[in-house]
Protein backbone atom coordinates (compact mmCIF):
# COMPACT_ATOMS: atom_id res chain seq x y z
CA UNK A 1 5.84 -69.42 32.48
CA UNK A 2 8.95 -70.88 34.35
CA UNK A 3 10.48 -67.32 33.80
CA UNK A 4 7.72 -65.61 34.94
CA UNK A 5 7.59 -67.71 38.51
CA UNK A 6 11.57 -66.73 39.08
CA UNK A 7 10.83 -63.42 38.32
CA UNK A 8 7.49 -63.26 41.13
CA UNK A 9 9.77 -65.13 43.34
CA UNK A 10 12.89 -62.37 42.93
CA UNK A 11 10.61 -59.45 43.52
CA UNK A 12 9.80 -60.87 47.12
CA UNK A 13 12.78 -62.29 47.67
CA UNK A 14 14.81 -58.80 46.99
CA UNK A 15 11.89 -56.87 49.12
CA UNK A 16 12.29 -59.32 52.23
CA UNK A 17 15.93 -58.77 51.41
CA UNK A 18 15.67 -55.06 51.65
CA UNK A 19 13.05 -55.30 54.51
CA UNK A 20 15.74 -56.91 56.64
CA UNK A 21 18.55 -54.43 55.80
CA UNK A 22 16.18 -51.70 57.25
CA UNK A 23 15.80 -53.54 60.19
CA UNK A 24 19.22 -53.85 60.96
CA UNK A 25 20.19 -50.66 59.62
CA UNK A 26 22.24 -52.18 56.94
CA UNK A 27 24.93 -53.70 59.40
CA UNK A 28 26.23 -57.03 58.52
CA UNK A 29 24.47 -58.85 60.73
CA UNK A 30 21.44 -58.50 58.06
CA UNK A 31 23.24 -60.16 55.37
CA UNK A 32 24.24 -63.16 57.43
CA UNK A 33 20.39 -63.38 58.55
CA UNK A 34 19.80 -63.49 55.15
CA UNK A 35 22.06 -65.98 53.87
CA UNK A 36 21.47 -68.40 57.03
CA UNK A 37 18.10 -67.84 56.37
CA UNK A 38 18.01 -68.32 52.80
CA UNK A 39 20.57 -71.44 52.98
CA UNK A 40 17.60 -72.89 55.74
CA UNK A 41 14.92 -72.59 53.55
CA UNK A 42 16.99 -73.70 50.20
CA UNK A 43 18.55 -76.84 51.63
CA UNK A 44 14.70 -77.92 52.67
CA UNK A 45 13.36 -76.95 49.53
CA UNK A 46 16.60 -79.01 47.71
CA UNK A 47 15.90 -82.00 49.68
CA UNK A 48 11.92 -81.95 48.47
CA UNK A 49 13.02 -81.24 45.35
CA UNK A 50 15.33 -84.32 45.16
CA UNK A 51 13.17 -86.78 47.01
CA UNK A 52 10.12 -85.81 44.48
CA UNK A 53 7.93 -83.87 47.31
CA UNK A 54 8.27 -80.88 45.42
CA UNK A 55 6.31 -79.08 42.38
CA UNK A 56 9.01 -77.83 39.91
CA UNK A 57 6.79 -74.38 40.16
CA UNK A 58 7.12 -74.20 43.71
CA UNK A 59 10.75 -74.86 43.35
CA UNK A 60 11.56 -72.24 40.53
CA UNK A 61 9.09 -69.62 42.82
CA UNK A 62 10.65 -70.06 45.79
CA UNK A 63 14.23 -71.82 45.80
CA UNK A 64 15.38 -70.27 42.69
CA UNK A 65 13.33 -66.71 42.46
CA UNK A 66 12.74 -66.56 46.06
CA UNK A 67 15.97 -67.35 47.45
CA UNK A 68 18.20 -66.04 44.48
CA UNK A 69 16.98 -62.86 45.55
CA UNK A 70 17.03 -62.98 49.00
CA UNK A 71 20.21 -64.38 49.37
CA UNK A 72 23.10 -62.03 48.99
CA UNK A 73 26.45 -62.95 48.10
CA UNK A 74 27.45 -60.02 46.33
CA UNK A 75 26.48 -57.68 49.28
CA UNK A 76 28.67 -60.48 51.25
CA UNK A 77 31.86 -60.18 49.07
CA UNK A 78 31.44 -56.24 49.49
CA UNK A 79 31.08 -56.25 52.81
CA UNK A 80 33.85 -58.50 53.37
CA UNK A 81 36.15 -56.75 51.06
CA UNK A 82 35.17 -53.34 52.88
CA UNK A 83 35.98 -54.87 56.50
CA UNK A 84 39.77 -55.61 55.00
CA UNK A 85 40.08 -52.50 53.36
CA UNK A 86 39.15 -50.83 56.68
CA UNK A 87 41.83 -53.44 57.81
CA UNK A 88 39.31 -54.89 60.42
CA UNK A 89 40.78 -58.19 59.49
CA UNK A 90 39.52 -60.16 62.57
CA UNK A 91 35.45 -59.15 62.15
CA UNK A 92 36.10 -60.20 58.38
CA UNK A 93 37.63 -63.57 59.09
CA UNK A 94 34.91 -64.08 61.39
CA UNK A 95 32.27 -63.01 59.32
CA UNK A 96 33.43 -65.57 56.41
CA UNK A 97 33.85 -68.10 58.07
CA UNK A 98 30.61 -67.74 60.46
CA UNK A 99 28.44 -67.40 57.39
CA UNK A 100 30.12 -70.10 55.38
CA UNK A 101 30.46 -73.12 58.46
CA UNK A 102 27.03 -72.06 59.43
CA UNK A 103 25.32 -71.88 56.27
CA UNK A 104 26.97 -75.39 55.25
CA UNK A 105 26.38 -77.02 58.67
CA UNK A 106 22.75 -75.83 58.90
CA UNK A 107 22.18 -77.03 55.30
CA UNK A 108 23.51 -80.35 56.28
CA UNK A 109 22.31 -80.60 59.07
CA UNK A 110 18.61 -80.36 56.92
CA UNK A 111 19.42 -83.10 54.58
CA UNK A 112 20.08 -85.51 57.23
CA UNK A 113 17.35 -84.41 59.47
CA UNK A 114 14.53 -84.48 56.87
């Protein structure tokens, strides 16, 4: 069953995913939405998880299915590598360390808050 629930949560995940890289016409400002996003809605889901407030089906549907999915680090690393190979080195710096700080501070920022 547990498998099952990941799997239901990675088909929406990856079609909310792919949703939002039509949106933004696949630019990277469509995988940070989705990582910010996804690190949002994974560091509430962590801290119900740890404080108890959370079925272990809701968190294997939607933090580990849902997000695994809908988060995207390997479309990250590719479009990172792709901005130095096109030697835009400034927009990849930026892009790192924008989606790293923010995704870390926001996820913080969610512990402490909730």
């Amino acid at each position: 069953m547990n498998i099952l629930l990941v799997a239901v949560g990675g088909f929406f995940g990856s079609i909310t995913r792919y949703y939002i890289s039509l949106k933004t016409e696949k630019r990277l400002i469509g995988t940070w939405t989705a990582n910010i996003t996804g690190s949002i809605l994974l560091g509430a889901l962590m801290h119900f998880r740890l404080n108890e407030m959370l079925h272990e089906w809701i968190w294997l549907l939607i933090g580990v299915g849902f997000c695994g999915a809908y988060t995207t680090f390997s479309t990250f690393g590719n479009e990172t590598i792709n901005l130095i190979l096109a030697k835009n080195y400034r927009t990849a710096f930026s892009y790192v360390i924008s989606t790293l700080m923010t995704a870390l501070l926001i996820v913080y920022l969610i512990m402490i808050i909730l």
